[in-house]
C-alpha atoms as a PDB file:
ATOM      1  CA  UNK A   1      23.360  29.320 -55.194  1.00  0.00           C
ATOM      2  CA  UNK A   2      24.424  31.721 -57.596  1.00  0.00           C
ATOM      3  CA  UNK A   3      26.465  35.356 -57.880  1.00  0.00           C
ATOM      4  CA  UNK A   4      27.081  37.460 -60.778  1.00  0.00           C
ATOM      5  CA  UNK A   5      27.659  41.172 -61.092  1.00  0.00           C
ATOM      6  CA  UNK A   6      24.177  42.893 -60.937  1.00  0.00           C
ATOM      7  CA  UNK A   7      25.617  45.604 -63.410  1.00  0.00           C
ATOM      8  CA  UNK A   8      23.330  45.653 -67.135  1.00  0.00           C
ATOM      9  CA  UNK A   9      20.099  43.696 -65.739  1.00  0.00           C
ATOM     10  CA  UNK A  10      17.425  45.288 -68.389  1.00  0.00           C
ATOM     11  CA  UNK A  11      14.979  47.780 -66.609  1.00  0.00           C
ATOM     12  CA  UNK A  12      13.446  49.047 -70.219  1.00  0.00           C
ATOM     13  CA  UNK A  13      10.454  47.721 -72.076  1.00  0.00           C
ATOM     14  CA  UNK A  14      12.563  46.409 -74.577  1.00  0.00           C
ATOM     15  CA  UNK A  15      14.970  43.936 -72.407  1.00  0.00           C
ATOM     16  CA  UNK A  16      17.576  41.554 -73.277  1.00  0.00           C
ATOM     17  CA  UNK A  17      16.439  38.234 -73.877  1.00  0.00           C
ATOM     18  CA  UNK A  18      18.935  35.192 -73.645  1.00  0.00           C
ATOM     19  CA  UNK A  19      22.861  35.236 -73.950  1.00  0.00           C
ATOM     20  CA  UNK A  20      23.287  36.389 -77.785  1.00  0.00           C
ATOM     21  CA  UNK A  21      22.227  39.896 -77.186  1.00  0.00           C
ATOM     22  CA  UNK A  22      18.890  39.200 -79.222  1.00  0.00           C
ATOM     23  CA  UNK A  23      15.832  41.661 -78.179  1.00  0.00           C
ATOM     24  CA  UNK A  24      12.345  41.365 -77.732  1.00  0.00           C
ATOM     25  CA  UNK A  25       9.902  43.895 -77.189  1.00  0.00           C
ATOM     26  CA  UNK A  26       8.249  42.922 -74.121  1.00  0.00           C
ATOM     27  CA  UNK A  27       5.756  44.842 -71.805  1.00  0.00           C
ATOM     28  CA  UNK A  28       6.976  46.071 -68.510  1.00  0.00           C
ATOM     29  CA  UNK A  29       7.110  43.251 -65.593  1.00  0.00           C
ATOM     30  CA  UNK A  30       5.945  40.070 -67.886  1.00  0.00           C
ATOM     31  CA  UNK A  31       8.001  37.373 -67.561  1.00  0.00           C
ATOM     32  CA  UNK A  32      10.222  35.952 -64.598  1.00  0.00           C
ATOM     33  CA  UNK A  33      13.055  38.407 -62.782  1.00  0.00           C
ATOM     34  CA  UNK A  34      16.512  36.720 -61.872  1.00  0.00           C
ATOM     35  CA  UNK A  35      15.111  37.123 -57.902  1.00  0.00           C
ATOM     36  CA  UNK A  36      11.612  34.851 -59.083  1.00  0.00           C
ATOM     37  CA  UNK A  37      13.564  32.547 -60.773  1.00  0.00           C
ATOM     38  CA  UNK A  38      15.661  31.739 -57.692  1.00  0.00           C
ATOM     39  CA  UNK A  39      12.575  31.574 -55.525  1.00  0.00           C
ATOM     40  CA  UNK A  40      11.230  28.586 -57.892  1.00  0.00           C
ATOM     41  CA  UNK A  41      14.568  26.808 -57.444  1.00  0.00           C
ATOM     42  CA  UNK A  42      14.684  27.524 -54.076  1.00  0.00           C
ATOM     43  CA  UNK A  43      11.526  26.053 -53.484  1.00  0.00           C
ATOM     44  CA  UNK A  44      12.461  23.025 -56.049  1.00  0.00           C
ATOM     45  CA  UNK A  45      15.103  22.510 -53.539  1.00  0.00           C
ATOM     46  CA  UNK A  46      13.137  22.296 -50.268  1.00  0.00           C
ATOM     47  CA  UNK A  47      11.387  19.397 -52.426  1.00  0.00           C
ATOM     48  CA  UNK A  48      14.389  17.393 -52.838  1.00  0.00           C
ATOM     49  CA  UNK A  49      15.869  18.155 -49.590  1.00  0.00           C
ATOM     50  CA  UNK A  50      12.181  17.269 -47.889  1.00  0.00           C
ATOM     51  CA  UNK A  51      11.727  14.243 -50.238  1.00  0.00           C
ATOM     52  CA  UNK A  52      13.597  11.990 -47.545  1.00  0.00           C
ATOM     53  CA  UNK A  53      13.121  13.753 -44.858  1.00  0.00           C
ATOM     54  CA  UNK A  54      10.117  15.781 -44.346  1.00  0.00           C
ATOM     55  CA  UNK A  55       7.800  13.563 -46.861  1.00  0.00           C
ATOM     56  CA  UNK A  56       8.190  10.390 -44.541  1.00  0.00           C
ATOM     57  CA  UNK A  57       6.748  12.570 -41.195  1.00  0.00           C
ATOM     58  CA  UNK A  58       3.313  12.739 -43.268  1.00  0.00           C
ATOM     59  CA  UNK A  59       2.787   9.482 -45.011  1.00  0.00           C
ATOM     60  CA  UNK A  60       5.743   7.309 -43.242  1.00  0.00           C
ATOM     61  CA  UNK A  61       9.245   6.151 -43.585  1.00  0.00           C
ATOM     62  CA  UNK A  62       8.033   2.415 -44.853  1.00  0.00           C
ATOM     63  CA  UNK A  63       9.209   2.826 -48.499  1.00  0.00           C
ATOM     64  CA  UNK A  64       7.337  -0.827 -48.963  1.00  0.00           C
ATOM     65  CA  UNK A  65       4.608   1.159 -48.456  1.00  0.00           C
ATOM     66  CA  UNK A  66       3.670   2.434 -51.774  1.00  0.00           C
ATOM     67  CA  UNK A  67       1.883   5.420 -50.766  1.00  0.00           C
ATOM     68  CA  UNK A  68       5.413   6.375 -48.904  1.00  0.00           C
ATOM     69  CA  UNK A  69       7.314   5.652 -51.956  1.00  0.00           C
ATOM     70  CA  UNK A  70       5.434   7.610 -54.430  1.00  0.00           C
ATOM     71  CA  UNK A  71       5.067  10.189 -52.619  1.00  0.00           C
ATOM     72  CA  UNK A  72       9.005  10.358 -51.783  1.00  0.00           C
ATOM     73  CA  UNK A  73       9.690   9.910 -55.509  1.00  0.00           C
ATOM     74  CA  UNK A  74       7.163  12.214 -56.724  1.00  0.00           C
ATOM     75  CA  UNK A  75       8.827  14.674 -54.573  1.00  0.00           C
ATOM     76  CA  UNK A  76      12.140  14.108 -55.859  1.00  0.00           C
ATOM     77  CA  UNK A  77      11.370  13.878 -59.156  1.00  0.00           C
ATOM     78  CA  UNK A  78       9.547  16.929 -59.128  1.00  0.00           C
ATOM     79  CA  UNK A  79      12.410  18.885 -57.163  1.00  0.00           C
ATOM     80  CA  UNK A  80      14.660  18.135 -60.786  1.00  0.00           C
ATOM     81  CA  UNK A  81      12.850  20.953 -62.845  1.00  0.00           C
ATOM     82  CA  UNK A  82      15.997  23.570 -60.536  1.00  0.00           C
ATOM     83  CA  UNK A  83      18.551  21.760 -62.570  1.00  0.00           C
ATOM     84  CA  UNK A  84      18.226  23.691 -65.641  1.00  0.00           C
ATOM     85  CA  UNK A  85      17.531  27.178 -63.435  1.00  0.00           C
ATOM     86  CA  UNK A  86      20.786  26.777 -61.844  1.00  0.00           C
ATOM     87  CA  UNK A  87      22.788  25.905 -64.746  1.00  0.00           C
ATOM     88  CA  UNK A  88      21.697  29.017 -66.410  1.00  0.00           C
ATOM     89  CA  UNK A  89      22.057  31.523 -63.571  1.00  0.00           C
ATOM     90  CA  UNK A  90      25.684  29.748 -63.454  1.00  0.00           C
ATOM     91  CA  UNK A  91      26.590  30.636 -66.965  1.00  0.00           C
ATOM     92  CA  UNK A  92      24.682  34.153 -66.681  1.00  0.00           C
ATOM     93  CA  UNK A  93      26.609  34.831 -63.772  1.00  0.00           C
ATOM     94  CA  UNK A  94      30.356  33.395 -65.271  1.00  0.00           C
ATOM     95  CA  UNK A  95      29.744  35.628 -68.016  1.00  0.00           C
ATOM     96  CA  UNK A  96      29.038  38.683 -66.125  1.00  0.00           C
ATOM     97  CA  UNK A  97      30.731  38.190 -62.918  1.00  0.00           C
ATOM     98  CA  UNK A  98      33.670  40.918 -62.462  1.00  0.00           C
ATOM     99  CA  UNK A  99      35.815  38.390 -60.517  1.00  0.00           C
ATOM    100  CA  UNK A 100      35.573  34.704 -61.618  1.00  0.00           C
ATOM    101  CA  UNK A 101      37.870  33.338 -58.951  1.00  0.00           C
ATOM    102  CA  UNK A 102      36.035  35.440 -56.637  1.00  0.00           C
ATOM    103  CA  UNK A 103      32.797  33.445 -57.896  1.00  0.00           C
ATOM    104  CA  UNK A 104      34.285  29.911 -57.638  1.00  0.00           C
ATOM    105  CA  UNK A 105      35.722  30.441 -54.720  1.00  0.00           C
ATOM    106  CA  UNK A 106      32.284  31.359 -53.567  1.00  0.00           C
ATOM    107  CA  UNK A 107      30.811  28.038 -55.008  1.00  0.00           C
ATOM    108  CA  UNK A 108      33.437  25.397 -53.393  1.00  0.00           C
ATOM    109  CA  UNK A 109      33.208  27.324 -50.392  1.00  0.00           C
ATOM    110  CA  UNK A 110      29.056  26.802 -50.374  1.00  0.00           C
ATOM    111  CA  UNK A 111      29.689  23.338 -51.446  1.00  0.00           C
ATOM    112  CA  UNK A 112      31.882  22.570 -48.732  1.00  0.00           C
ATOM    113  CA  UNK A 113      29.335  24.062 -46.063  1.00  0.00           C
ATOM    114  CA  UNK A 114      26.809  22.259 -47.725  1.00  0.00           C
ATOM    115  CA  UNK A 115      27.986  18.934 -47.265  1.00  0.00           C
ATOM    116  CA  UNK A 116      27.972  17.757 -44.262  1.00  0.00           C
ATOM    117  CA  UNK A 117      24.191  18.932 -43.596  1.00  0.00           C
ATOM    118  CA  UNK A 118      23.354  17.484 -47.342  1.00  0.00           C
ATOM    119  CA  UNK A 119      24.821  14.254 -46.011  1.00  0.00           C
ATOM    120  CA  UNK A 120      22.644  13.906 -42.622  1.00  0.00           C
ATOM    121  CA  UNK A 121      19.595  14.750 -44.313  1.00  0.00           C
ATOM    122  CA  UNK A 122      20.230  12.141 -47.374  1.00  0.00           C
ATOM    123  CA  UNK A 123      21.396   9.473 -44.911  1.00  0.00           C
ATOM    124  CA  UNK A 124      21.399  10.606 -41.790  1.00  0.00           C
ATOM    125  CA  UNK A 125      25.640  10.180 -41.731  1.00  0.00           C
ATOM    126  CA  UNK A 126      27.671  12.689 -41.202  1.00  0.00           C
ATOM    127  CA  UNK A 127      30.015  11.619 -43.945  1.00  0.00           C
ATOM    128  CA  UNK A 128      28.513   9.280 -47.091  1.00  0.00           C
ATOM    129  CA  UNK A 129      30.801   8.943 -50.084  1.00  0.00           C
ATOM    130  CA  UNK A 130      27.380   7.752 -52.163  1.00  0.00           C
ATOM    131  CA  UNK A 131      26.364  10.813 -53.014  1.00  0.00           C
ATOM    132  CA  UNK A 132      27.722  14.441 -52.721  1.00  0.00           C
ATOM    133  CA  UNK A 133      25.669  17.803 -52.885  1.00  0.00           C
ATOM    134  CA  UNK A 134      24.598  19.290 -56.188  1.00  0.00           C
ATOM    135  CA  UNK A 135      26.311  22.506 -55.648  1.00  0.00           C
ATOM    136  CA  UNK A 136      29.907  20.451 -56.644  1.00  0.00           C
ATOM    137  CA  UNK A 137      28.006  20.162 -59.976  1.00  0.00           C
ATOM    138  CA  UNK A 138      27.857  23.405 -60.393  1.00  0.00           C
ATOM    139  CA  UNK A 139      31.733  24.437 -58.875  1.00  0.00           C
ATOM    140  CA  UNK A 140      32.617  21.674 -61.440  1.00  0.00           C
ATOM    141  CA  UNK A 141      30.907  23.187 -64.621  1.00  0.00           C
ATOM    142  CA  UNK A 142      32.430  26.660 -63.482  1.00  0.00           C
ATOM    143  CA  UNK A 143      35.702  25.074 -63.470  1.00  0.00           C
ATOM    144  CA  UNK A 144      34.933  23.163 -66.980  1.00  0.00           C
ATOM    145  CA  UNK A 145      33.325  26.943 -68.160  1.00  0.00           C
ATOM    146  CA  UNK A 146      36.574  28.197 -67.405  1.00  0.00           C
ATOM    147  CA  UNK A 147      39.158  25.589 -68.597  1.00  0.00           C
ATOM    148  CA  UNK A 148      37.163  25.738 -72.440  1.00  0.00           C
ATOM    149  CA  UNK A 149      37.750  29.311 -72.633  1.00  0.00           C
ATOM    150  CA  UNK A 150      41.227  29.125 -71.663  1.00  0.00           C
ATOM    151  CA  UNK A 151      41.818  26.325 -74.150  1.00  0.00           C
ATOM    152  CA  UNK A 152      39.878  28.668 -77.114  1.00  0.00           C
ATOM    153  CA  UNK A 153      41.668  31.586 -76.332  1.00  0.00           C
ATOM    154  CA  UNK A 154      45.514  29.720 -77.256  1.00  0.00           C
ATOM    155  CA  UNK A 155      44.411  26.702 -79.563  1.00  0.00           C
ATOM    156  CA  UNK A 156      42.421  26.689 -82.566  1.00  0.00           C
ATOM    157  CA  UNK A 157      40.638  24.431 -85.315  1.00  0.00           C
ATOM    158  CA  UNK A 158      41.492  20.646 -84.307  1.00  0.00           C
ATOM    159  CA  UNK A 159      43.500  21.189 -81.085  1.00  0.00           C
ATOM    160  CA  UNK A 160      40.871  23.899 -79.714  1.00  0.00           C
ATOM    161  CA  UNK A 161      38.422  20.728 -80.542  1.00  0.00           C
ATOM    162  CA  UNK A 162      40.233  17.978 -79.055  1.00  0.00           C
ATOM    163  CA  UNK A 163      41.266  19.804 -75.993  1.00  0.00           C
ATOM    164  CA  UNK A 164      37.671  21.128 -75.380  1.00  0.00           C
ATOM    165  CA  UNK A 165      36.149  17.482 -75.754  1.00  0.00           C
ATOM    166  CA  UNK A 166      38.662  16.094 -73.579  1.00  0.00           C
ATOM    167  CA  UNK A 167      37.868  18.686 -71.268  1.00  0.00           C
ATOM    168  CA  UNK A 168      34.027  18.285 -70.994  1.00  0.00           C
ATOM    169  CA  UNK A 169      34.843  14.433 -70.394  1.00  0.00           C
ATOM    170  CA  UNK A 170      36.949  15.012 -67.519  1.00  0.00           C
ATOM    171  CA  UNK A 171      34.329  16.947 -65.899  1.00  0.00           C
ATOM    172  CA  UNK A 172      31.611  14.319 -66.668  1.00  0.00           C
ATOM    173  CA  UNK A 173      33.909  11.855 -65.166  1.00  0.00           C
ATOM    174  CA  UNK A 174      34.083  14.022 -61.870  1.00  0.00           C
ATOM    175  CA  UNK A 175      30.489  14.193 -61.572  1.00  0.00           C
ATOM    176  CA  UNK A 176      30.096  10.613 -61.886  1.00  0.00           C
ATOM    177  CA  UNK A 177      32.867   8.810 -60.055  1.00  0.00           C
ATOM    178  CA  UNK A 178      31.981  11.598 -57.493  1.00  0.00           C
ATOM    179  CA  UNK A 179      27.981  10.960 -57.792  1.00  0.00           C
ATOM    180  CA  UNK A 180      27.703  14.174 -57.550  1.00  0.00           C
ATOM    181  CA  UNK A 181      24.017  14.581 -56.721  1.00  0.00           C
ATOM    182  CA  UNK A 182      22.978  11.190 -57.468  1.00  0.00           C
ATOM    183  CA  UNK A 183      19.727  10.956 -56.235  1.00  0.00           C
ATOM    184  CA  UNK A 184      17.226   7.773 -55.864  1.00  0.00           C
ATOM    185  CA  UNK A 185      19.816   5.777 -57.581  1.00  0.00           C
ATOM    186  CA  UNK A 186      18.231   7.500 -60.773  1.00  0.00           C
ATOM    187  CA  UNK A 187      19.358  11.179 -61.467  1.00  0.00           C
ATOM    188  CA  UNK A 188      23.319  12.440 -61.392  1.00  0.00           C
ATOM    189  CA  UNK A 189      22.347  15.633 -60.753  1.00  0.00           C
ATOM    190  CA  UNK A 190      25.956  16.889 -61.581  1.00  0.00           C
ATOM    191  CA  UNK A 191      26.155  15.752 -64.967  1.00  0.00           C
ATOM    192  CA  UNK A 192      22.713  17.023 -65.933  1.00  0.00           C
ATOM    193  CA  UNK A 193      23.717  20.390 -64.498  1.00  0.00           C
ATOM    194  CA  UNK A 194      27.204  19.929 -66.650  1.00  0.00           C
ATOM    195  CA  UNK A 195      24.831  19.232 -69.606  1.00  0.00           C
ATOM    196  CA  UNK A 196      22.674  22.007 -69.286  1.00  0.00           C
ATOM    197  CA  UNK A 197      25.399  24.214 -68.583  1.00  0.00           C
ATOM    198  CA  UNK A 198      27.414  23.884 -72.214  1.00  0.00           C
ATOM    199  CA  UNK A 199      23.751  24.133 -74.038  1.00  0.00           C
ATOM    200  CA  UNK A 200      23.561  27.690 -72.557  1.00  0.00           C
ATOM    201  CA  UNK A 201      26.793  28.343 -73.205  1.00  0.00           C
ATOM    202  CA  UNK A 202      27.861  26.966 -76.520  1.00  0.00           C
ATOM    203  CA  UNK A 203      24.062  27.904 -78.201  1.00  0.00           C
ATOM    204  CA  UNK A 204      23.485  31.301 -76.538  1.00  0.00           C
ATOM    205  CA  UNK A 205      23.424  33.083 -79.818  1.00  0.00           C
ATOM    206  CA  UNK A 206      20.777  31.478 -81.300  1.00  0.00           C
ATOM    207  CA  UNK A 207      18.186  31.895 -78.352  1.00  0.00           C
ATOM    208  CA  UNK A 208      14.918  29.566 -80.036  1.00  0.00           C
ATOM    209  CA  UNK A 209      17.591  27.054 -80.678  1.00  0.00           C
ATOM    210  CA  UNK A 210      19.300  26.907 -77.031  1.00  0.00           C
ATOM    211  CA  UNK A 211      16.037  26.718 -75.691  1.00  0.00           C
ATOM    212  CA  UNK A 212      14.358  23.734 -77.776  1.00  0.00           C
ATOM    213  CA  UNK A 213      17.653  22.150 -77.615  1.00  0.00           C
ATOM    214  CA  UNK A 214      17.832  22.738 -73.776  1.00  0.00           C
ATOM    215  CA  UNK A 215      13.737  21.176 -73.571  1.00  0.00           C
ATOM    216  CA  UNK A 216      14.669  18.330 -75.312  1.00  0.00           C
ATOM    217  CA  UNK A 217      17.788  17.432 -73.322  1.00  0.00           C
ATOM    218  CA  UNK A 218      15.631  18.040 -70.229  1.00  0.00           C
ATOM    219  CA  UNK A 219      12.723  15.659 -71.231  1.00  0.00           C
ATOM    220  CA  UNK A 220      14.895  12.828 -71.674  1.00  0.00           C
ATOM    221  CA  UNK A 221      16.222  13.318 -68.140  1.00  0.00           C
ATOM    222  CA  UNK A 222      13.540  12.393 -66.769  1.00  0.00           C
ATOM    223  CA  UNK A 223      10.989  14.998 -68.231  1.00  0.00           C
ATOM    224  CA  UNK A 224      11.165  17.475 -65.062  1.00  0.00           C
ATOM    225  CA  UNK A 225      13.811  19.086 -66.129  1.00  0.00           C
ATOM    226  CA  UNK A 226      12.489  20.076 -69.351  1.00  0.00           C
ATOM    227  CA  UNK A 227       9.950  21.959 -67.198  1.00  0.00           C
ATOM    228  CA  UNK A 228      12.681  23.999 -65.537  1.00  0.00           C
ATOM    229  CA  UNK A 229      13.762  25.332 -68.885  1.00  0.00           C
ATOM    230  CA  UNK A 230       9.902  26.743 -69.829  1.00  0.00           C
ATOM    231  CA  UNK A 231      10.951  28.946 -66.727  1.00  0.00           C
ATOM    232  CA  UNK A 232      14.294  30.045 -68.140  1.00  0.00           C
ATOM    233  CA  UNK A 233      12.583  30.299 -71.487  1.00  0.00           C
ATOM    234  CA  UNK A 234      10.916  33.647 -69.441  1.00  0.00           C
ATOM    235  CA  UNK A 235      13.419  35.266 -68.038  1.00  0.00           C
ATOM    236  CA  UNK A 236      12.502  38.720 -68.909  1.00  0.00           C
ATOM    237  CA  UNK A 237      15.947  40.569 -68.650  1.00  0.00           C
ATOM    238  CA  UNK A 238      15.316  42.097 -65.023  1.00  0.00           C
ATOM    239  CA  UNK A 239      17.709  41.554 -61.595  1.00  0.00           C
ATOM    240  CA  UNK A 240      14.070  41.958 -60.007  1.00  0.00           C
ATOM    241  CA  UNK A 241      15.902  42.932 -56.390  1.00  0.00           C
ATOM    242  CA  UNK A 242      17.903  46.108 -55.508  1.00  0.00           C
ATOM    243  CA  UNK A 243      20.077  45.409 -52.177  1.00  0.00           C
ATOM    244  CA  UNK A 244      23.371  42.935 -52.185  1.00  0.00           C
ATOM    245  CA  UNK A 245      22.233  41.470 -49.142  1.00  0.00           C
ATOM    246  CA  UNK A 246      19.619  39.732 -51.256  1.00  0.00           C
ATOM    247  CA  UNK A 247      22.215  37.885 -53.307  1.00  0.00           C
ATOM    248  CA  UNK A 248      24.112  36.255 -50.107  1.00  0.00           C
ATOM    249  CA  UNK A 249      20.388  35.147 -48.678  1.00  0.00           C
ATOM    250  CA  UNK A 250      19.959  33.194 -51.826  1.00  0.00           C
ATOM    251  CA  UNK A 251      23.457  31.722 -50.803  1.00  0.00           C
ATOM    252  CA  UNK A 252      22.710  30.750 -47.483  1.00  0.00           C
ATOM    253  CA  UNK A 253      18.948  28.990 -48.206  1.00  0.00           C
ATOM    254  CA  UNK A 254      20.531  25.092 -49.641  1.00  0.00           C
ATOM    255  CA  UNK A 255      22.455  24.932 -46.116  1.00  0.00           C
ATOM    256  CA  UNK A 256      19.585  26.153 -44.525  1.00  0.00           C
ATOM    257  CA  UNK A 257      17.265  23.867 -45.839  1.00  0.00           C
ATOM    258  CA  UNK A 258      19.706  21.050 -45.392  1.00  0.00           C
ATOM    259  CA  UNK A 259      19.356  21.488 -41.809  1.00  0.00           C
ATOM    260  CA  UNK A 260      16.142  21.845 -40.895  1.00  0.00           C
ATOM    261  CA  UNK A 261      15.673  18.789 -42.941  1.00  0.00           C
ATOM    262  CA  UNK A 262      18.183  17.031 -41.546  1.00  0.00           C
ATOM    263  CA  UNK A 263      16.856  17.892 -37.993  1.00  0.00           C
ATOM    264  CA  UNK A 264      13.482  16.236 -39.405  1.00  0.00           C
ATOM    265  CA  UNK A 265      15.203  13.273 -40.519  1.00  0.00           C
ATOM    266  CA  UNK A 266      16.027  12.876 -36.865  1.00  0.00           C
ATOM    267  CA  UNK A 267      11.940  12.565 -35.804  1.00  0.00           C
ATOM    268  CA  UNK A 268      11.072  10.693 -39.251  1.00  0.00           C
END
């Protein structure tokens, strides 16, 4: 669910840590690659996806039943540590992305796709207004990413401010007259993602900061996704794939996912 140009991903001991060009030495292959850090999402999102779907084959679809229920919201809740993942391979890969319309274009088109499956596996409809996928939370904070740095390259002091809050509102508005991810009436998924997003953006020069800041947002939504950014937090500067292939797989798993759980919703 993400793209970026693969150009500058650190392959020395001493790798680039963050956004603020800060450097740490590090020993060869510790941390988390770009390519592990998608697997963990993409795993956090077979959880959510499975949480209404798959979960109810094993224990049920009774959600009176409480075993059903926690397990279903255990699952869900535990699928919410990708938000923070996401946001930051969004801003990693608006900042080094050679063609940003190229990349949005990219995200509403995977949005789009994602929908209708997203829809039959969350309700079993083929169209439901009540929520929309997460991956419109991210085309939304790329479009909010962009509009900001339009706005501070032609305005400054006051008007740069003024125009730049106005502009994050708008874009929390869209995610939540949208309910953009809203899931078990608990988590907007899109405005978490929005939140994350302008933490790794407007902080990324003071790396310790971002990151603590980042945590703490995450543990009051909900705790999980403070665990997400412990993962970011180890990011160890490499692409950790060679082939451009790879990237597009990583495109194609949500929709993927969101059929094969849909299809289970069918026998749940």
């Amino acid at each position: 669910m993400e793209g970026y140009a693969e150009n500058g991903a650190g392959t020395d001991v001493t790798d680039q840590i963050g956004f603020g060009g800060m450097r740490r030495k590090r020993r060869k292959h510790r941390g988390l690659t770009v390519f592990q850090l998608k697997v963990i999402g993409a795993v956090a999102l077979f959880f959510s996806a499975g949480s209404t779907t798959i979960v109810p084959l094993f224990f049920g679809s009774d959600l009176n039943n409480m075993t059903s229920l926690t397990a279903v919201v255990l699952s869900e809740v535990a699928s919410w540590f990708a938000i923070p993942i996401y946001a930051w391979l969004l801003v990693r890969g608006f900042r080094e992305t050679h063609n940003r319309v190229a990349y949005g274009v990219q995200l509403l088109l995977l949005a789009l796709i994602c929908e209708v499956p997203y829809d039959l596996a969350t309700s079993g409809k083929t169209f439901d207004f009540n929520s929309q996928n997460p991956v419109f939370g991210l085309f939304i904070a790329f479009v909010v990413l962009a509009a900001l740095e339009w706005v501070a390259a032609r305005y400054q002091k006051a008007m740069r401010v003024v125009l730049s809050v106005g502009l994050v509102v708008i874009g929390l508005l869209w995610d939540l007259l949208l309910r953009v991810g809203l899931r078990q009436g608990l988590m907007s998924i899109g405005s978490v993602t929005l939140g994350f997003v302008l933490i790794f953006t407007l902080m990324r020069s003071h790396e310790n900061s971002m990151m603590f800041t980042a945590g703490l947002f995450g543990a009051v939504m909900m705790i999980t996704p403070g665990v997400g950014v412990a993962f970011v937090h180890y990011y160890n500067g490499k692409l950790g794939y060679k082939h451009q292939w790879t990237k597009w797989a990583f495109y194609a798993v949500y929709p993927v996912i969101l059929i094969i759980c849909a299809i289970c919703a069918t026998l749940a």
